[in-house]
C-alpha atoms as a PDB file:
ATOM      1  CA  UNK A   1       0.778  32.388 -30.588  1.00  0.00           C
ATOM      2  CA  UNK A   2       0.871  33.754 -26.956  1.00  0.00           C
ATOM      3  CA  UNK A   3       2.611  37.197 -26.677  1.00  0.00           C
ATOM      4  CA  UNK A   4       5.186  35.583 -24.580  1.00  0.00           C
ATOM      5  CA  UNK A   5       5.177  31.961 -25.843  1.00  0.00           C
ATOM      6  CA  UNK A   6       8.370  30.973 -27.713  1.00  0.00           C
ATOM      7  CA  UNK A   7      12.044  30.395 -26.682  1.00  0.00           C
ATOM      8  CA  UNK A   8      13.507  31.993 -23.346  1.00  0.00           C
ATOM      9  CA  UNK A   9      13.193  35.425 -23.282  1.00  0.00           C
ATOM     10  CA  UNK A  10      12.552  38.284 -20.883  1.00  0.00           C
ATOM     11  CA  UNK A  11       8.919  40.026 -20.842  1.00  0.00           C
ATOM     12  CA  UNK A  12       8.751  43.596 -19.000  1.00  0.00           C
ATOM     13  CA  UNK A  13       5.430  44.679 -18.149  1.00  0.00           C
ATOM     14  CA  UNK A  14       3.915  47.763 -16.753  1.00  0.00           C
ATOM     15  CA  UNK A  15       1.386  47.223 -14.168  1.00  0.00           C
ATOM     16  CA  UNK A  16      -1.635  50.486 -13.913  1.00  0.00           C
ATOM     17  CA  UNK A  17      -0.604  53.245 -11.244  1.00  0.00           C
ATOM     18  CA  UNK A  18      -3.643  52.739  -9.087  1.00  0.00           C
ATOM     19  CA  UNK A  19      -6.980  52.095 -11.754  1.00  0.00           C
ATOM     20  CA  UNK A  20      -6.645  48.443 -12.057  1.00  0.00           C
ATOM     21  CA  UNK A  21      -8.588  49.085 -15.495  1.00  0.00           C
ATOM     22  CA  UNK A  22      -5.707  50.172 -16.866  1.00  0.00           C
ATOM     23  CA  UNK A  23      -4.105  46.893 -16.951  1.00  0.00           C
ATOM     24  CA  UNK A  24      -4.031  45.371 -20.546  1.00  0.00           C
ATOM     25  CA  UNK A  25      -5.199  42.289 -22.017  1.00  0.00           C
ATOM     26  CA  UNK A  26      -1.609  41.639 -23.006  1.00  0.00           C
ATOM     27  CA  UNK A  27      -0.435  41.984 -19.116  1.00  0.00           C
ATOM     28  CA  UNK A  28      -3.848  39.544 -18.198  1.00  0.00           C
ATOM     29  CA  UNK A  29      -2.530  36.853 -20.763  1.00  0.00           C
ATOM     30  CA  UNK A  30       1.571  37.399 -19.530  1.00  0.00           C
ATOM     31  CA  UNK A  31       0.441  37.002 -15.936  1.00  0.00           C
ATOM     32  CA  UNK A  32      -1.864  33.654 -16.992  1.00  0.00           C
ATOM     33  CA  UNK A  33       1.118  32.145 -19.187  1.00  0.00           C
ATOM     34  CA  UNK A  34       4.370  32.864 -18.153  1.00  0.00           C
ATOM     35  CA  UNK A  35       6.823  30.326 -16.887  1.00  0.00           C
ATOM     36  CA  UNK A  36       8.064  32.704 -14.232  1.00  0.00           C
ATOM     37  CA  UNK A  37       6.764  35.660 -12.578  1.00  0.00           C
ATOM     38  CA  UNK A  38       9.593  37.854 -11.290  1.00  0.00           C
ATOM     39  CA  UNK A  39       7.778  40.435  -9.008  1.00  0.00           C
ATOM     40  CA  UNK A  40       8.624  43.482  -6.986  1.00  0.00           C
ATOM     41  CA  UNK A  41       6.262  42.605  -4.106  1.00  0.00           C
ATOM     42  CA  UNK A  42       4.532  39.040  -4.211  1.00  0.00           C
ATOM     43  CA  UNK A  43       1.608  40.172  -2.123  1.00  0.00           C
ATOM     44  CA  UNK A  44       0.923  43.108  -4.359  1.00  0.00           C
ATOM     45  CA  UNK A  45       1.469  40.772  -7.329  1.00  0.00           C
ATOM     46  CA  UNK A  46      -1.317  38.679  -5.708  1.00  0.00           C
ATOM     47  CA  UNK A  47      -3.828  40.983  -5.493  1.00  0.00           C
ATOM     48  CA  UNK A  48      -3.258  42.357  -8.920  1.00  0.00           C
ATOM     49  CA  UNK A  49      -3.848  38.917 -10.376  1.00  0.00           C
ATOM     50  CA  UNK A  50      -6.917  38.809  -7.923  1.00  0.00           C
ATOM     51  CA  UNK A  51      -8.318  41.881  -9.116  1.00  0.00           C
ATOM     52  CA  UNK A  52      -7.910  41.095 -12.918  1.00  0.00           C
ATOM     53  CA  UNK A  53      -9.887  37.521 -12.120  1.00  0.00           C
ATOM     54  CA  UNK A  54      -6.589  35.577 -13.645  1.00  0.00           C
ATOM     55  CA  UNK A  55      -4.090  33.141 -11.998  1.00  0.00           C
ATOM     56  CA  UNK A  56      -0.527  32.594 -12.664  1.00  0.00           C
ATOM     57  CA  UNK A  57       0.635  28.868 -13.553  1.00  0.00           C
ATOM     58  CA  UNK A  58       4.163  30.203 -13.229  1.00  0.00           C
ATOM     59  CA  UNK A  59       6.465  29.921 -10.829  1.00  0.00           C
ATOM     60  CA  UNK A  60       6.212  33.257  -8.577  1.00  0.00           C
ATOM     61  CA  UNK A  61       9.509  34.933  -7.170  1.00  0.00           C
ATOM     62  CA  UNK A  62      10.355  38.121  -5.766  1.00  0.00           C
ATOM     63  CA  UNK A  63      12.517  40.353  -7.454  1.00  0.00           C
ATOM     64  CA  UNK A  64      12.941  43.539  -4.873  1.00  0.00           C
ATOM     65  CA  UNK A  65      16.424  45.622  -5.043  1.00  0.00           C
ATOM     66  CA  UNK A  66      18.267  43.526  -1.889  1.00  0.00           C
ATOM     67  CA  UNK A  67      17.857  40.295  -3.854  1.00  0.00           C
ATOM     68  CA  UNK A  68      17.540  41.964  -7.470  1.00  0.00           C
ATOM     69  CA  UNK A  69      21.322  40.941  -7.614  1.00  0.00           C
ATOM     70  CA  UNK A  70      21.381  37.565  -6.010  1.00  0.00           C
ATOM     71  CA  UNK A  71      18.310  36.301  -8.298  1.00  0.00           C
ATOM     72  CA  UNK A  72      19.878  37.000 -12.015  1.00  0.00           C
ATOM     73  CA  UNK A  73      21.782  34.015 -12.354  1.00  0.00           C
ATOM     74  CA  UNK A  74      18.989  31.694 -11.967  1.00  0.00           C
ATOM     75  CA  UNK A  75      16.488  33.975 -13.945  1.00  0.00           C
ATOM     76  CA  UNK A  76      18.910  34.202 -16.688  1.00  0.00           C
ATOM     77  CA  UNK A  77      19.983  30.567 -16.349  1.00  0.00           C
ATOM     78  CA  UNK A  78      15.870  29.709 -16.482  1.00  0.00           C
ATOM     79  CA  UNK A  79      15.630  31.422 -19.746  1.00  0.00           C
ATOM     80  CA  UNK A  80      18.858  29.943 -21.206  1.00  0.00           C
ATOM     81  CA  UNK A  81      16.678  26.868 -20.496  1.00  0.00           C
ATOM     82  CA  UNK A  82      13.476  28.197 -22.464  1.00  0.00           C
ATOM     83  CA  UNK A  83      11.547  29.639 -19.588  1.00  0.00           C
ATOM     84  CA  UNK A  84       9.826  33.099 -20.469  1.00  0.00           C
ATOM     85  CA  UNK A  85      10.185  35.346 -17.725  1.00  0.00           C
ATOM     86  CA  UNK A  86       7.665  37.587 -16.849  1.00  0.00           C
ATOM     87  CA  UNK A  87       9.244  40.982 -14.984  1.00  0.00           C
ATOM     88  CA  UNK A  88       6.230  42.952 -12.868  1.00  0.00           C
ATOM     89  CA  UNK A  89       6.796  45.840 -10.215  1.00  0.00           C
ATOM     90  CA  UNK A  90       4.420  47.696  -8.159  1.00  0.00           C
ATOM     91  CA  UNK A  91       3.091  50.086 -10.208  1.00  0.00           C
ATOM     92  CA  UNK A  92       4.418  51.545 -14.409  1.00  0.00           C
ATOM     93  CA  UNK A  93       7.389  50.390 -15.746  1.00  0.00           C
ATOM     94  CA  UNK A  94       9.903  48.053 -14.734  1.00  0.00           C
ATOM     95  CA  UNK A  95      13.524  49.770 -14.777  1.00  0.00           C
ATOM     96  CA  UNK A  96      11.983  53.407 -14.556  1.00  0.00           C
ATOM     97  CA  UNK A  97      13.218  53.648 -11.014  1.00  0.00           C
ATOM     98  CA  UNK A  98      12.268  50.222 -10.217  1.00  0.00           C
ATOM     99  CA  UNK A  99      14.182  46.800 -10.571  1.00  0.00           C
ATOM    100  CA  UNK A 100      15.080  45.589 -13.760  1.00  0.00           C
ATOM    101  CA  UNK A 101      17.721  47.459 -15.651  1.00  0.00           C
ATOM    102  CA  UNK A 102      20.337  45.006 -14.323  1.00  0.00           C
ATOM    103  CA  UNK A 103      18.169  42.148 -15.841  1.00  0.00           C
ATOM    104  CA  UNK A 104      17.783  43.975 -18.816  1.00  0.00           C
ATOM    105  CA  UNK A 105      21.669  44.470 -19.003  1.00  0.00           C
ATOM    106  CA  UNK A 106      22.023  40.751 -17.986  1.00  0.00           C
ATOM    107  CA  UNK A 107      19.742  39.484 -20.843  1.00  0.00           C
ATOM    108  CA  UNK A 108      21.878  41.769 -23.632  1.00  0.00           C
ATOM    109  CA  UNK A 109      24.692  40.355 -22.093  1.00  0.00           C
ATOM    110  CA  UNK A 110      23.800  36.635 -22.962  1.00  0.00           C
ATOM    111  CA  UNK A 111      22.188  37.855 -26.172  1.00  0.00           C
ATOM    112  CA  UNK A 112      18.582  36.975 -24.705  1.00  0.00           C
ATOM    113  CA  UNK A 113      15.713  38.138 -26.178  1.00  0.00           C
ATOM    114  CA  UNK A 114      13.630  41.247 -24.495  1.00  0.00           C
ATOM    115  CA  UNK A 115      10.145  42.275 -25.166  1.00  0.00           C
ATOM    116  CA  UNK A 116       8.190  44.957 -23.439  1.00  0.00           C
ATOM    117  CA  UNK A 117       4.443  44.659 -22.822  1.00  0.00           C
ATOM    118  CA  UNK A 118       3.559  49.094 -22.547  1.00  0.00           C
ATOM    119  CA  UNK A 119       1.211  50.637 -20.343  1.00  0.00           C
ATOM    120  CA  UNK A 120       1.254  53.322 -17.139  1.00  0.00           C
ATOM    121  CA  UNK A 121       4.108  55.224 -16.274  1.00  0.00           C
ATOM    122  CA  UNK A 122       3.975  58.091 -13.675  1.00  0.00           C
ATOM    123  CA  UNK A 123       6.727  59.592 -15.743  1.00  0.00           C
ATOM    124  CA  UNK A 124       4.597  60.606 -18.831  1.00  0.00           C
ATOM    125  CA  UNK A 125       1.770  60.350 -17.207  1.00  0.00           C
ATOM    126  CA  UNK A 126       2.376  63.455 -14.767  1.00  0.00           C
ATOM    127  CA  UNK A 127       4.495  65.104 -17.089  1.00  0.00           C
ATOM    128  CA  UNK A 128       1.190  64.918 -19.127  1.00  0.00           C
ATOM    129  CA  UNK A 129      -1.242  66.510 -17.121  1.00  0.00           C
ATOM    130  CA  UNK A 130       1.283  69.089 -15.501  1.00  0.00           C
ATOM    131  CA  UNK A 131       0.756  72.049 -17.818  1.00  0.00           C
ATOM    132  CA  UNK A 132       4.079  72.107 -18.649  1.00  0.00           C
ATOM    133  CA  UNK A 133       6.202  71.439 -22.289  1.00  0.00           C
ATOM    134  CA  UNK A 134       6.748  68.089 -22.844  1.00  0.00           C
ATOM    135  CA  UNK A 135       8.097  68.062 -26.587  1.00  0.00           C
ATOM    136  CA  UNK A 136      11.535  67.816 -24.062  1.00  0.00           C
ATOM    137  CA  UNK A 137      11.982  66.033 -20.799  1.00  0.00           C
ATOM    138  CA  UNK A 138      14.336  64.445 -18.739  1.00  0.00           C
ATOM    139  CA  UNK A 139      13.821  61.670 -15.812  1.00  0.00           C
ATOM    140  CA  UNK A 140      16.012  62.050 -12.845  1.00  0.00           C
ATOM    141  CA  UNK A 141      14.828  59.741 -10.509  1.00  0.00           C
ATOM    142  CA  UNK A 142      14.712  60.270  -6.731  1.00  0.00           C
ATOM    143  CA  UNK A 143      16.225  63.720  -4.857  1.00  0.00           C
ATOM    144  CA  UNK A 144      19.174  62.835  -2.741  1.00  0.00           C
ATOM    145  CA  UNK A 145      18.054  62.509   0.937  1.00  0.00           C
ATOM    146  CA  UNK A 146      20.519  64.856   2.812  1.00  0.00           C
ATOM    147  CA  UNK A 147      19.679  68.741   2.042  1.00  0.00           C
ATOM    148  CA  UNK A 148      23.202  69.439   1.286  1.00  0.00           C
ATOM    149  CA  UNK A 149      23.279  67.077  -1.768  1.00  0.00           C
ATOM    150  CA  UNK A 150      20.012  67.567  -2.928  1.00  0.00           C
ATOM    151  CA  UNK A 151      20.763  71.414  -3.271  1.00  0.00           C
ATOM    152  CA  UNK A 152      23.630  70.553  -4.988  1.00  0.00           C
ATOM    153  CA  UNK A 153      20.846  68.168  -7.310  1.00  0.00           C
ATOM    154  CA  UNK A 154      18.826  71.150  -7.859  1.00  0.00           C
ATOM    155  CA  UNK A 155      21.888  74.095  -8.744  1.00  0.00           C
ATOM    156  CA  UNK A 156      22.758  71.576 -11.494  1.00  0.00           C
ATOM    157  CA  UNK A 157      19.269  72.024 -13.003  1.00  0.00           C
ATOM    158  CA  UNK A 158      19.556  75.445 -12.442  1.00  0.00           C
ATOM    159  CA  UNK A 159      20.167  75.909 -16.444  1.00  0.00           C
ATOM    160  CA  UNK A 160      18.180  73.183 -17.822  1.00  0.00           C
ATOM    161  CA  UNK A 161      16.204  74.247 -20.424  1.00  0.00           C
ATOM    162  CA  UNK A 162      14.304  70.514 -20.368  1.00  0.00           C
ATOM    163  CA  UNK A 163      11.057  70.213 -18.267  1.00  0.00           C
ATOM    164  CA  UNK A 164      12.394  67.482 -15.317  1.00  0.00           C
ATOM    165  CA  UNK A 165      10.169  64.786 -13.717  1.00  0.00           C
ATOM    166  CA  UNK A 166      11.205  63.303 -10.808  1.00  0.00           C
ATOM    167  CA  UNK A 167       9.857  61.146  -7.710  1.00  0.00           C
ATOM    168  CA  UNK A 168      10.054  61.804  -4.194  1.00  0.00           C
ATOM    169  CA  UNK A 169       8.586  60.624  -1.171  1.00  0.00           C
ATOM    170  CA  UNK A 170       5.866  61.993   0.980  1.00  0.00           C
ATOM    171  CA  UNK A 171       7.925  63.081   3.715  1.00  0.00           C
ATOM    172  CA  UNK A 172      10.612  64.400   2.246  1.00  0.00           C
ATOM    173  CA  UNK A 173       8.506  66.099  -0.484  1.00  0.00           C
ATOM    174  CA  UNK A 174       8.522  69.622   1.775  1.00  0.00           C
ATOM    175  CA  UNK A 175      11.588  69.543   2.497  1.00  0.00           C
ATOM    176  CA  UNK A 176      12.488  69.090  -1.040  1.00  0.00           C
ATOM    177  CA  UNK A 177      10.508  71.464  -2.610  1.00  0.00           C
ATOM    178  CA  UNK A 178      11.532  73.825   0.048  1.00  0.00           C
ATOM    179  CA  UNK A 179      15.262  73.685  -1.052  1.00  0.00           C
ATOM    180  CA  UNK A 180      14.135  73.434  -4.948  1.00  0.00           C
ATOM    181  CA  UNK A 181      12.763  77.164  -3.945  1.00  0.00           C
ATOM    182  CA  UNK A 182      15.965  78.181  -2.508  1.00  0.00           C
ATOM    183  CA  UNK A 183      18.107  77.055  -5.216  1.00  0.00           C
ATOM    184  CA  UNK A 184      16.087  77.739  -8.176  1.00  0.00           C
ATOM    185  CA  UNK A 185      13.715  80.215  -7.414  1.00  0.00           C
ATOM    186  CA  UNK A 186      10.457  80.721  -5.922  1.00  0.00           C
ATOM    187  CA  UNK A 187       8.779  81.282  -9.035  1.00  0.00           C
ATOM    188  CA  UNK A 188       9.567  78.774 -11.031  1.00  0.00           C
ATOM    189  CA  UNK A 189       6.879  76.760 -12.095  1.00  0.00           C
ATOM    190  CA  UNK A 190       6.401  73.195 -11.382  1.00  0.00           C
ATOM    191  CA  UNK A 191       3.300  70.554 -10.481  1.00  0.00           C
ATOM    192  CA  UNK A 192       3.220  68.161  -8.308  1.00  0.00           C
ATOM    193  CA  UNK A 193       1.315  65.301  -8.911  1.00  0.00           C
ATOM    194  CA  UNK A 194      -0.200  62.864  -6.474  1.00  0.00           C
ATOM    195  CA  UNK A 195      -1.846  59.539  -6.274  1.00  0.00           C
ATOM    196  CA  UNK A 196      -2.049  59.546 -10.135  1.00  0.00           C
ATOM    197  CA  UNK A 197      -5.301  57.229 -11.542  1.00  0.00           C
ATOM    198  CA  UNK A 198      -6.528  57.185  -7.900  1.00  0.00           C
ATOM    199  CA  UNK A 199      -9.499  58.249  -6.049  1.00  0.00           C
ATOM    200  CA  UNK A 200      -7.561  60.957  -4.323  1.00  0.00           C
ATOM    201  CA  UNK A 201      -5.624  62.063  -7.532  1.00  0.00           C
ATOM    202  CA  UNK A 202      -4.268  65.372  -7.188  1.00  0.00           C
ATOM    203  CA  UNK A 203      -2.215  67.980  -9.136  1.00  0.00           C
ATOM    204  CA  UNK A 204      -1.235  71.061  -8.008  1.00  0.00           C
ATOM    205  CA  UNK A 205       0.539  73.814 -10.222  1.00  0.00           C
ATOM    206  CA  UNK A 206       1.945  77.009  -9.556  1.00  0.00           C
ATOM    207  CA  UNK A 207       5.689  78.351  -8.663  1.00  0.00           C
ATOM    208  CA  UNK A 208       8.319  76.081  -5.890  1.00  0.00           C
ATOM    209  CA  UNK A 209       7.774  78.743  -3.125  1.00  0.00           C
ATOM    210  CA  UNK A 210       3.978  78.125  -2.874  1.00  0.00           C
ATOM    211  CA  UNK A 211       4.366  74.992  -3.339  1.00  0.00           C
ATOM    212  CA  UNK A 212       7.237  74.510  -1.021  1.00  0.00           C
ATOM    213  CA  UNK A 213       4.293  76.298   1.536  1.00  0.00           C
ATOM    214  CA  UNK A 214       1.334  74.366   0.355  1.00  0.00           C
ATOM    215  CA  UNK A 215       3.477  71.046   1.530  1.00  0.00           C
ATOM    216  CA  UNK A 216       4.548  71.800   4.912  1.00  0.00           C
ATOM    217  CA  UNK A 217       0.889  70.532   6.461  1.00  0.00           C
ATOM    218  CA  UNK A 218       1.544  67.482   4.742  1.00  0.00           C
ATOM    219  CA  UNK A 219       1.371  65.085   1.807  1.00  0.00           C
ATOM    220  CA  UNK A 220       0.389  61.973   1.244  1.00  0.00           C
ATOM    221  CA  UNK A 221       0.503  59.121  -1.383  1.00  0.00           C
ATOM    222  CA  UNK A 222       2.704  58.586  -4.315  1.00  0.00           C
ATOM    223  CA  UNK A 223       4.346  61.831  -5.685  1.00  0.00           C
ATOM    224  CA  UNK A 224       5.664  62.759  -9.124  1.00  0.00           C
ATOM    225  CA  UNK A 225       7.191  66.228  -9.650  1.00  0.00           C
ATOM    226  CA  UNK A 226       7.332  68.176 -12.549  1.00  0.00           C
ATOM    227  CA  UNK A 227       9.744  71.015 -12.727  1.00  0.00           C
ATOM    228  CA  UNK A 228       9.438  73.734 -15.739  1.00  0.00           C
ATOM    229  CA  UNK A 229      12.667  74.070 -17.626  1.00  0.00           C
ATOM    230  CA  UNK A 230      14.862  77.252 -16.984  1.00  0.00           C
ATOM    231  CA  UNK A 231      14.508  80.475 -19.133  1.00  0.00           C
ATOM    232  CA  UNK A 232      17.556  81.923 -20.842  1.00  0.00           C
ATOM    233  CA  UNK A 233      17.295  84.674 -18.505  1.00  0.00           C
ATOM    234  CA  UNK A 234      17.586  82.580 -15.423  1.00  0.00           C
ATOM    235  CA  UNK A 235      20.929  81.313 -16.583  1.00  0.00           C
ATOM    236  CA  UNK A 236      23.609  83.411 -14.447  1.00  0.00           C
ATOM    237  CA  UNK A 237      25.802  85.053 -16.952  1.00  0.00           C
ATOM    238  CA  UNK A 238      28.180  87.097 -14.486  1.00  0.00           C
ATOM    239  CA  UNK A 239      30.794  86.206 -11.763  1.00  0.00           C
ATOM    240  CA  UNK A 240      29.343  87.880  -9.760  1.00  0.00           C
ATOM    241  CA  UNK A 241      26.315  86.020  -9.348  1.00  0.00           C
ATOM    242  CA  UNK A 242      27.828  82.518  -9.737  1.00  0.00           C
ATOM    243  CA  UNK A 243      30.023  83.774  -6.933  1.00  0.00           C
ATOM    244  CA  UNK A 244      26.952  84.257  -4.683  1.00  0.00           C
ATOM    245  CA  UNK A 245      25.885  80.627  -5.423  1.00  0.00           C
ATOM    246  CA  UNK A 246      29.646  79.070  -4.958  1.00  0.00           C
ATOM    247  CA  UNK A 247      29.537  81.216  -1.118  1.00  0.00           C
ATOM    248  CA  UNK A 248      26.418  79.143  -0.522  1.00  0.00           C
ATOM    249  CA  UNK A 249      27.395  76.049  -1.134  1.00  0.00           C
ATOM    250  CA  UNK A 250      30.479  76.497   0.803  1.00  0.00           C
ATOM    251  CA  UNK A 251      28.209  78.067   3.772  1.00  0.00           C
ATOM    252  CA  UNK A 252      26.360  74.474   3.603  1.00  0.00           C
ATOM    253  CA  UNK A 253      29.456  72.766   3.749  1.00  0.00           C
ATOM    254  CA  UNK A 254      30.821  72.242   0.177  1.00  0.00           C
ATOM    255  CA  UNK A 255      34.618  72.908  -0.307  1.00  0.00           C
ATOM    256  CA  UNK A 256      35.411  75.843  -2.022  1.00  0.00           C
ATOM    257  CA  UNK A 257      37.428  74.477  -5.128  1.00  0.00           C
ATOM    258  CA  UNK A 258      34.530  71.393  -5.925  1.00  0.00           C
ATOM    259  CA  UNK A 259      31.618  74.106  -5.527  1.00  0.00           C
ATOM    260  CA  UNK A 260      33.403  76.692  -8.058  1.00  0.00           C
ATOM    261  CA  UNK A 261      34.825  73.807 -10.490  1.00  0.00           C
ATOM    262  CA  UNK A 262      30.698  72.012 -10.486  1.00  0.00           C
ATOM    263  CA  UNK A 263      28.954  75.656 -10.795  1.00  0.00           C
ATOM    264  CA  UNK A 264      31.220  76.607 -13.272  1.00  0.00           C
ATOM    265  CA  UNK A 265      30.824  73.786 -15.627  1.00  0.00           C
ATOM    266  CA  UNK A 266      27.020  74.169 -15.258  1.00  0.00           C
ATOM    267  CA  UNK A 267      27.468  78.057 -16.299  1.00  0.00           C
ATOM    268  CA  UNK A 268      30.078  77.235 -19.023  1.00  0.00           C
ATOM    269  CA  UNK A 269      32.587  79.764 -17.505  1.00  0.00           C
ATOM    270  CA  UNK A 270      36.157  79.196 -16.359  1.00  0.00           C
ATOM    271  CA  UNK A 271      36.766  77.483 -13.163  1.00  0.00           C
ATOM    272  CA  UNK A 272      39.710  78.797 -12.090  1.00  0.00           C
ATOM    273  CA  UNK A 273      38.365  82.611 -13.022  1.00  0.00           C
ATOM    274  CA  UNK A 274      35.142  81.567 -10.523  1.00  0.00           C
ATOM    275  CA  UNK A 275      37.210  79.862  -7.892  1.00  0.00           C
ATOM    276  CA  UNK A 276      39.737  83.030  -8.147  1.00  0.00           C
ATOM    277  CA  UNK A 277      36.780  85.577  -7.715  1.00  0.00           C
ATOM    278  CA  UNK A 278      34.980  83.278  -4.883  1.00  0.00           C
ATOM    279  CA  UNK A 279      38.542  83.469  -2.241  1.00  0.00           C
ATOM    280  CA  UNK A 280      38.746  87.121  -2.941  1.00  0.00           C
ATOM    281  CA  UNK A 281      35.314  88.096  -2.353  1.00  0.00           C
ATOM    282  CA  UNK A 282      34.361  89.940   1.110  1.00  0.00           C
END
């Protein structure tokens, strides 16, 4: 029996990074026998069927995040009727930053069933190569955009003792790093990991202020970061310096009361001692 043959059910499977050799035989049978292909980007679906000499008798629709919404009903309603549906995005795993976790959720919802064909993922992929522990990790997705919210991101890793992956585009990835420096310190170790399974693959390690440098004349391609957890002795463990952070964020434009109440929850002091010692200091 077919991997996805049967009754209605959802299939999520991980498409390679770059190396089309890293597609499975599992993903080259899905793509030849599904009833429906739900795909990030058609054309790239396309030429990943191309490449991988196989052609799908299923019905091909996209499945990017402005329609993501608008298209459950009639995927869900498609398997109600017996239809597997095959879920594909661009490159790794579906839901990992990708569409699909409101499929997922709409599928548990119904009490459809949901199967997962594993391959790439620039997640454990980077976080493998990085140099960095692994036996603990956390995923946070994508940086905010505007600097003031993305140092806010970064001072609430400040004492996380997990290694953190996380994407970002190439040209924001500077400016990022830049203010990962600034909040967290220019030494703390990290890699940065480009164009993973790709000609131009690329991973460079050392500390967020030469790395924040080694950016500024520009990167290119898809970027994962890897950030090293923090060491007990980076956690701040006076008022004094956890006022000097709260002052900061206030300088960039955070009100006074939400930057003492969010630093001091992250330090596991009092927020009313920290918002008391942040008015009266010169």
């Amino acid at each position: 029996m077919s991997p996805v043959s049967g009754s209605g059910r959802l299939v999520l499977a991980a498409t390679p990074l770059g190396d089309v050799r890293d597609a499975s035989p599992r993903l080259v049978e899905a793509l030849e026998t599904a009833d429906v292909v739900a795909a990030e980007d058609t054309r790239r679906l396309h030429w990943l069927a191309s490449a991988l000499d196989v052609k799908p008798t299923g019905r091909v629709v996209s499945f990017y995040d402005q329609v993501e919404v608008s298209r459950l009903p009639g995927l869900v309603e498609a398997m109600h009727a017996g239809s597997t549906v095959l879920l594909v995005t661009d490159a790794g795993m579906p839901s990992v930053s990708d569409p699909g976790y409101r499929l997922v959720a709409a599928c548990v919802a119904e009490g459809l069933p949901v199967t997962c064909l594993p391959g790439p993922s620039a997640v454990t992929t980077a976080l493998a190569v990085s140099g960095l522990p692994c036996d603990r990790f956390a995923f946070d997705g994508f940086p905010p955009r505007k600097q003031g919210e993305r140092r806010k991101w970064f001072a609430a890793l400040k004492t996380e003792s997990r290694t953190v992956v996380f994407f970002e585009s190439p040209h924001r990835i500077a400016d990022t790093l830049a203010d990962a420096a600034f909040v967290l310190g220019a030494d703390r170790a990290a890699a940065v990991c480009r164009e993973l399974t790709k000609t131009y693959e690329e991973v460079k390690r050392g500390g967020l202020g030469e790395l924040a440098e080694w950016a500024v004349d520009g990167v290119r391609g898809e970027i994962t970061v890897v950030l090293s957890g923090a060491e007990p002795s980076e956690a701040p463990t006076d008022l004094a310096s956890l006022v000097v952070e709260v002052r900061q964020r206030v300088a960039d434009g955070e009100r006074m009361k939400a930057a003492a109440a969010e630093v001091a929850e992250a330090a596991g002091v009092s927020k009313k001692a920290l918002y008391d010692a942040a008015v009266k200091a010169p």
